[in-house]
C-alpha atoms as a PDB file:
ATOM      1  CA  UNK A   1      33.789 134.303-106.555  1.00  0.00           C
ATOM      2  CA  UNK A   2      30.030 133.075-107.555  1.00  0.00           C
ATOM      3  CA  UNK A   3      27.973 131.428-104.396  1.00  0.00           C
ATOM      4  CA  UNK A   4      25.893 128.751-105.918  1.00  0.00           C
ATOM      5  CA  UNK A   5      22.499 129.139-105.009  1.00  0.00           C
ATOM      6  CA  UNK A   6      21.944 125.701-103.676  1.00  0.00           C
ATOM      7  CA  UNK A   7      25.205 126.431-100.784  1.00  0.00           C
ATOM      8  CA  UNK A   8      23.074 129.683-100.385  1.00  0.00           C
ATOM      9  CA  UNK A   9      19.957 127.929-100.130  1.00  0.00           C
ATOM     10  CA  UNK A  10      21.236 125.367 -97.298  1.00  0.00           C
ATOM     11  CA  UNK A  11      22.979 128.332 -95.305  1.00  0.00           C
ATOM     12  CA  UNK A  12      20.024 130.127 -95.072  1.00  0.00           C
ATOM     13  CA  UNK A  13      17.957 126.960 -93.931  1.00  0.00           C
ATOM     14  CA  UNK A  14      21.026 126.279 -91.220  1.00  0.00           C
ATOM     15  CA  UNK A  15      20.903 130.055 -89.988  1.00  0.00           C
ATOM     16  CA  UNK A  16      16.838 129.833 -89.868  1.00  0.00           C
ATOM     17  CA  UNK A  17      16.626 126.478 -87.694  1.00  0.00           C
ATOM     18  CA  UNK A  18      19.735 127.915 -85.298  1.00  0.00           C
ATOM     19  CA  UNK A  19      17.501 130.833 -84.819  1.00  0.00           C
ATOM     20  CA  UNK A  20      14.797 128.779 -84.088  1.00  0.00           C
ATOM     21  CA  UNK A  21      16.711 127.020 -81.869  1.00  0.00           C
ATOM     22  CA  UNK A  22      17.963 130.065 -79.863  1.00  0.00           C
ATOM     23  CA  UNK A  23      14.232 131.401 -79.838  1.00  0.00           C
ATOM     24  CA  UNK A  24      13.027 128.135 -78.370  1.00  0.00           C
ATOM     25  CA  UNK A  25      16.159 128.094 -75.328  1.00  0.00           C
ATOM     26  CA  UNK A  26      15.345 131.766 -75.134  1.00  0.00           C
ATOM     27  CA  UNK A  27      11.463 131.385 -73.952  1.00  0.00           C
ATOM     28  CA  UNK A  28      12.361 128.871 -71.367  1.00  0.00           C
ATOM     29  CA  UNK A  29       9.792 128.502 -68.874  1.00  0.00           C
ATOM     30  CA  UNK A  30       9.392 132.253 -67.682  1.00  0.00           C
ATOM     31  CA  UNK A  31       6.696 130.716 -64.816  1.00  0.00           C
ATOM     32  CA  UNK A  32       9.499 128.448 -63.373  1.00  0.00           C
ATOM     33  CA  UNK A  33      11.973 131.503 -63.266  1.00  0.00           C
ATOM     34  CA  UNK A  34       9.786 133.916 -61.747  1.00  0.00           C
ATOM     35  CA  UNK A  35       8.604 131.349 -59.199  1.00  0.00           C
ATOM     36  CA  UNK A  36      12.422 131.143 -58.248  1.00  0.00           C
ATOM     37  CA  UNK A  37      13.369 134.837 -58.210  1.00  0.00           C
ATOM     38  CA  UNK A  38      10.083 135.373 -56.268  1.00  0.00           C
ATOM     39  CA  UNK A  39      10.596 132.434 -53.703  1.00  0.00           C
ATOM     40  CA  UNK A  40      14.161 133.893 -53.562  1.00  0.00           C
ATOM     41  CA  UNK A  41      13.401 136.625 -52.226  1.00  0.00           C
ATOM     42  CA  UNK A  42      11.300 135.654 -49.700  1.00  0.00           C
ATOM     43  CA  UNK A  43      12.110 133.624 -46.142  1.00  0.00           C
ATOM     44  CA  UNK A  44      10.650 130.783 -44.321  1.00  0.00           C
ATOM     45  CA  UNK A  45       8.647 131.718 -41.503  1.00  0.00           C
ATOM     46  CA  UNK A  46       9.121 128.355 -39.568  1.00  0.00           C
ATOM     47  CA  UNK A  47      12.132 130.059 -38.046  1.00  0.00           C
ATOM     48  CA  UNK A  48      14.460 128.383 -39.871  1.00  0.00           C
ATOM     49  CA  UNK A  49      16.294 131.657 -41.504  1.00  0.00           C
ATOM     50  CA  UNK A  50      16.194 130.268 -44.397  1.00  0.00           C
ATOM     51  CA  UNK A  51      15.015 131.423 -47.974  1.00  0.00           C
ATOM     52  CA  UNK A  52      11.557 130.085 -48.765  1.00  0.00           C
ATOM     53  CA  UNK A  53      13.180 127.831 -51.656  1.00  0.00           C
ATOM     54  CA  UNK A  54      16.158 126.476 -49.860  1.00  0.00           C
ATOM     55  CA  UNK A  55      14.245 125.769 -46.518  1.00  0.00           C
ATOM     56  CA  UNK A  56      15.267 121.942 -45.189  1.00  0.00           C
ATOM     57  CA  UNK A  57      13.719 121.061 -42.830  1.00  0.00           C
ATOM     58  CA  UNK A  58      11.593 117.507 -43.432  1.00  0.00           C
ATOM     59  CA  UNK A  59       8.381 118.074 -43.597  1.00  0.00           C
ATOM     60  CA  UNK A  60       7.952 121.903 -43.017  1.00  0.00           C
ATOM     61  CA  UNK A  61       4.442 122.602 -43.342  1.00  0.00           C
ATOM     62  CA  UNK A  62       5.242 126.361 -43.247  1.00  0.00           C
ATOM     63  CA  UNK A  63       7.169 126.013 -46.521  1.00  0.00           C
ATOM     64  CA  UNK A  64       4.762 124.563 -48.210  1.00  0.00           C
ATOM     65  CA  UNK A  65       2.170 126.803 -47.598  1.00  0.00           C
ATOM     66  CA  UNK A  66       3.514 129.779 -47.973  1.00  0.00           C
ATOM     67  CA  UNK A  67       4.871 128.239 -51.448  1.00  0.00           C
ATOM     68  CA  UNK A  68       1.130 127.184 -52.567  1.00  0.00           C
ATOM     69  CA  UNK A  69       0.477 130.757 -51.746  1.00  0.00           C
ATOM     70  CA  UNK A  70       3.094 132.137 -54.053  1.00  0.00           C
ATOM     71  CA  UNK A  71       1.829 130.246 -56.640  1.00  0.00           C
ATOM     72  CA  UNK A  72      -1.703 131.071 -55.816  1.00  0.00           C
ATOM     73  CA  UNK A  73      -0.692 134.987 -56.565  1.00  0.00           C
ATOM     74  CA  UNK A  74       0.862 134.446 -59.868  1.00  0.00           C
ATOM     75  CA  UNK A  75      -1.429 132.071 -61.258  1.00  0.00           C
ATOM     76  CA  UNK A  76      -3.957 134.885 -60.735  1.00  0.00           C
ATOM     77  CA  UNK A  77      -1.503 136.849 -62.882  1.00  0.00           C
ATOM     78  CA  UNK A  78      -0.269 139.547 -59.581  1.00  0.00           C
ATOM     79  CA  UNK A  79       2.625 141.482 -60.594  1.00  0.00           C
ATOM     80  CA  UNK A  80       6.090 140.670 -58.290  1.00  0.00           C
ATOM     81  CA  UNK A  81       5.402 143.980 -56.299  1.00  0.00           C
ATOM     82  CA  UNK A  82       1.704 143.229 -55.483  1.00  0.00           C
ATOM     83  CA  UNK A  83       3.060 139.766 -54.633  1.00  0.00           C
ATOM     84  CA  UNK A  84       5.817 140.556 -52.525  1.00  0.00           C
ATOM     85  CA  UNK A  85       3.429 143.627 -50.629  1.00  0.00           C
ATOM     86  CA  UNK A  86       1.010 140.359 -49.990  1.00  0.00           C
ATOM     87  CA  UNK A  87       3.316 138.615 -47.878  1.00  0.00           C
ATOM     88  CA  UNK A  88       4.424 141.491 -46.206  1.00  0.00           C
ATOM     89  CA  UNK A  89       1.069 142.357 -45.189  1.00  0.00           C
ATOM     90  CA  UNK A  90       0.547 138.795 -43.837  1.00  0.00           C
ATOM     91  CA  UNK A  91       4.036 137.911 -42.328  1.00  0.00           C
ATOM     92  CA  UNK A  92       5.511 141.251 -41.614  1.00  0.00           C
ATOM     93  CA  UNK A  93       8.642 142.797 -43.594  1.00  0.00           C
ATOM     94  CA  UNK A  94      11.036 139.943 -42.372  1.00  0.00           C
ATOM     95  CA  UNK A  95       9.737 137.925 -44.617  1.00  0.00           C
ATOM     96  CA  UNK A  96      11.745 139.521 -47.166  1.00  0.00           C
ATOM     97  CA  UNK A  97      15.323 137.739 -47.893  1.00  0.00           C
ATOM     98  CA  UNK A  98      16.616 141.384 -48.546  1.00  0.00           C
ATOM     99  CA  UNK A  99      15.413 145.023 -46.882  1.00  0.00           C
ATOM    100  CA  UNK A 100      13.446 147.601 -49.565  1.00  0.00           C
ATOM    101  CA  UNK A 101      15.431 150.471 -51.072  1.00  0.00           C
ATOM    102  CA  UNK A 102      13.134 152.777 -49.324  1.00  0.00           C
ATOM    103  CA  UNK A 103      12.586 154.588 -46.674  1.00  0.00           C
ATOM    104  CA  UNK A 104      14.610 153.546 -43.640  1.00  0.00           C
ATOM    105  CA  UNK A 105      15.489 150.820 -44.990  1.00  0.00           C
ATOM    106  CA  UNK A 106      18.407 152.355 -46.815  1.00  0.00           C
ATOM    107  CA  UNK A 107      20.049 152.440 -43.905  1.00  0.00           C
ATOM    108  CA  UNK A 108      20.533 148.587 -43.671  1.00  0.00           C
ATOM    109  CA  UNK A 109      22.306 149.382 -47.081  1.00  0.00           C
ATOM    110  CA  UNK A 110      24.213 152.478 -46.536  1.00  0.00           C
ATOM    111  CA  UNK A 111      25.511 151.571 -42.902  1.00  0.00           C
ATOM    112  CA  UNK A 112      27.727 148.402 -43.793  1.00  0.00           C
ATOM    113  CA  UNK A 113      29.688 150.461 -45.890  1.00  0.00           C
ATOM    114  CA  UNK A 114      29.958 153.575 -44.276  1.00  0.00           C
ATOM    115  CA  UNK A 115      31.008 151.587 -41.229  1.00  0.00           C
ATOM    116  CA  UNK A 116      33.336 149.861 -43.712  1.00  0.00           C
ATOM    117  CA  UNK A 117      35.177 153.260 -44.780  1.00  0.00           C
ATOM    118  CA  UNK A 118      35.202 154.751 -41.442  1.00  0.00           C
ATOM    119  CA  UNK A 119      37.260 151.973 -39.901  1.00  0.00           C
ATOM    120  CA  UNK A 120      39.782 152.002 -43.114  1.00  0.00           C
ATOM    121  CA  UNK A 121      39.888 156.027 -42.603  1.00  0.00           C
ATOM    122  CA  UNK A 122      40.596 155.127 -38.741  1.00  0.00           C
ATOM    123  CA  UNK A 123      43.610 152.589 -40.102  1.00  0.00           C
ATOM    124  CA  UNK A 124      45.207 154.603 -42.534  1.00  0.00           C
ATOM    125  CA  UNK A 125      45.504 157.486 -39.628  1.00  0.00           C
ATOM    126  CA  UNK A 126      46.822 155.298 -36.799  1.00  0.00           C
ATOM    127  CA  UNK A 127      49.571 153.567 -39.268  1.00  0.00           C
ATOM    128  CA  UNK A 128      50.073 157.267 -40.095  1.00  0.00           C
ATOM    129  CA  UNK A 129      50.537 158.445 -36.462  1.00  0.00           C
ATOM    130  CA  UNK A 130      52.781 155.323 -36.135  1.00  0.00           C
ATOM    131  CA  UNK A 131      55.063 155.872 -38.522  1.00  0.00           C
ATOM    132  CA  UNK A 132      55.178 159.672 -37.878  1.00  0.00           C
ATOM    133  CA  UNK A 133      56.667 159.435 -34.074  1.00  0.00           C
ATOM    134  CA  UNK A 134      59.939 159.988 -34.081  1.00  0.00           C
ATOM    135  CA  UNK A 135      62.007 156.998 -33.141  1.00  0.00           C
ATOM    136  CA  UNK A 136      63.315 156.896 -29.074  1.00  0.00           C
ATOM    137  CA  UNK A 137      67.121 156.947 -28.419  1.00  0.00           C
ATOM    138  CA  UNK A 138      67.996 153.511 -27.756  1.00  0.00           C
ATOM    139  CA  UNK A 139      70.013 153.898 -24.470  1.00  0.00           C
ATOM    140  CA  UNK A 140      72.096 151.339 -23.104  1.00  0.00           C
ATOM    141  CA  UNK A 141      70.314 149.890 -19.598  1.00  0.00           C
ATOM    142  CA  UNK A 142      73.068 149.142 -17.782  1.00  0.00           C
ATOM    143  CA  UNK A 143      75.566 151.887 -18.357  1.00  0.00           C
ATOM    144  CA  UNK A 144      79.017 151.510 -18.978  1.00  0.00           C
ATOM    145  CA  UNK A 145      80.856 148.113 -18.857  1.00  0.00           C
ATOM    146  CA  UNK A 146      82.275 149.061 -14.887  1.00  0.00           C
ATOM    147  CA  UNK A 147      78.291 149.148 -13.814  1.00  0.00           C
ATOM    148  CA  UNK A 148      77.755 145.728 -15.206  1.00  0.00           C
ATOM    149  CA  UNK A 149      80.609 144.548 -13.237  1.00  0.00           C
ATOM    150  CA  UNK A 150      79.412 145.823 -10.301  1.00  0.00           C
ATOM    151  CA  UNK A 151      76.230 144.480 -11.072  1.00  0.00           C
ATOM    152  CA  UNK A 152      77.737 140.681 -11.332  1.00  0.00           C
ATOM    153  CA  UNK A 153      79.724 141.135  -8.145  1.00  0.00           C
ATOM    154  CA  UNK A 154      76.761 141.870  -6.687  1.00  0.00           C
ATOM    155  CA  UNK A 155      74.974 139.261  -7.688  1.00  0.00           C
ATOM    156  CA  UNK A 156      77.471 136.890  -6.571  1.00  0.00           C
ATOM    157  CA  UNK A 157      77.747 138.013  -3.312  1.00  0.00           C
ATOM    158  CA  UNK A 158      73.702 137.948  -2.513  1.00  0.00           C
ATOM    159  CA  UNK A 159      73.630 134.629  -4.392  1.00  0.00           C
ATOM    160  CA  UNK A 160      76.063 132.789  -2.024  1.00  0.00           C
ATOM    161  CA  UNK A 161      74.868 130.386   0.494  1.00  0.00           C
END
């Protein structure tokens, strides 16, 4: 089986403009992204506890400057640490949406899941303990069926008016 060298010729164009195509989706707008992931990570300091990005409130001047100064820093081409360390140094580490993986900090990482495995460890050795204690005689409360008549006449008599 012969390929004819015009089919070969048009499969090669269609393969060269679909890689074109993927090249040109791939670029994107890298700016707009890292503006995003960057703003992402960060949090409003109006007191709104919300991420710099997604902050709501109507007219939040806070917001808006501390966006202009995110794009102040990249547009003079800081990396993403020296960007985030800026705002840190102005704002204080809240300002981050997520604690560093440093330092003490790994503790606000660690904890939730040690806390997580020591109360399933706790679970799994009470439902243990549970179903380890030997069962109780079940004894009858009354006795035998002469107590329980006694019991009604009884009852009768301190019932009667």
């Amino acid at each position: 089986m012969r390929i004819a060298p015009k089919m070969l010729h048009r499969w090669a164009m269609l393969l060269l403009f679909a890689s074109a195509l993927l090249l040109v989706g791939a670029s994107g707008d890298r700016t707009g992204q890292r503006f995003d992931r960057l703003g992402h990570n960060l949090m409003c300091e109006c007191g709104c506890g919300q991420v710099l990005l997604e902050c709501n409130h109507v007219g939040c001047s806070t917001s808006e400057q501390m966006r202009q100064e995110l794009k102040l820093s990249m547009a003079r081409g800081d990396s993403d640490e020296v960007v985030l360390a800026g705002f840190v140094a102005k704002y204080g580490p809240a300002v981050l949406s997520a604690p560093t993986t440093t330092g003490f900090n790994r503790v606000a990482w660690i904890m939730p899941v040690v806390i997580f495995l020591a109360a399933l460890g706790a679970a799994v050795v009470v439902i243990r303990t549970w179903k380890r204690r030997a069962p109780r005689p079940a004894s009858d409360p009354v006795g035998a069926p002469e107590e329980l008549d006694e019991f009604r006449r009884r009852a009768r008599e301190e019932t009667k008016l």
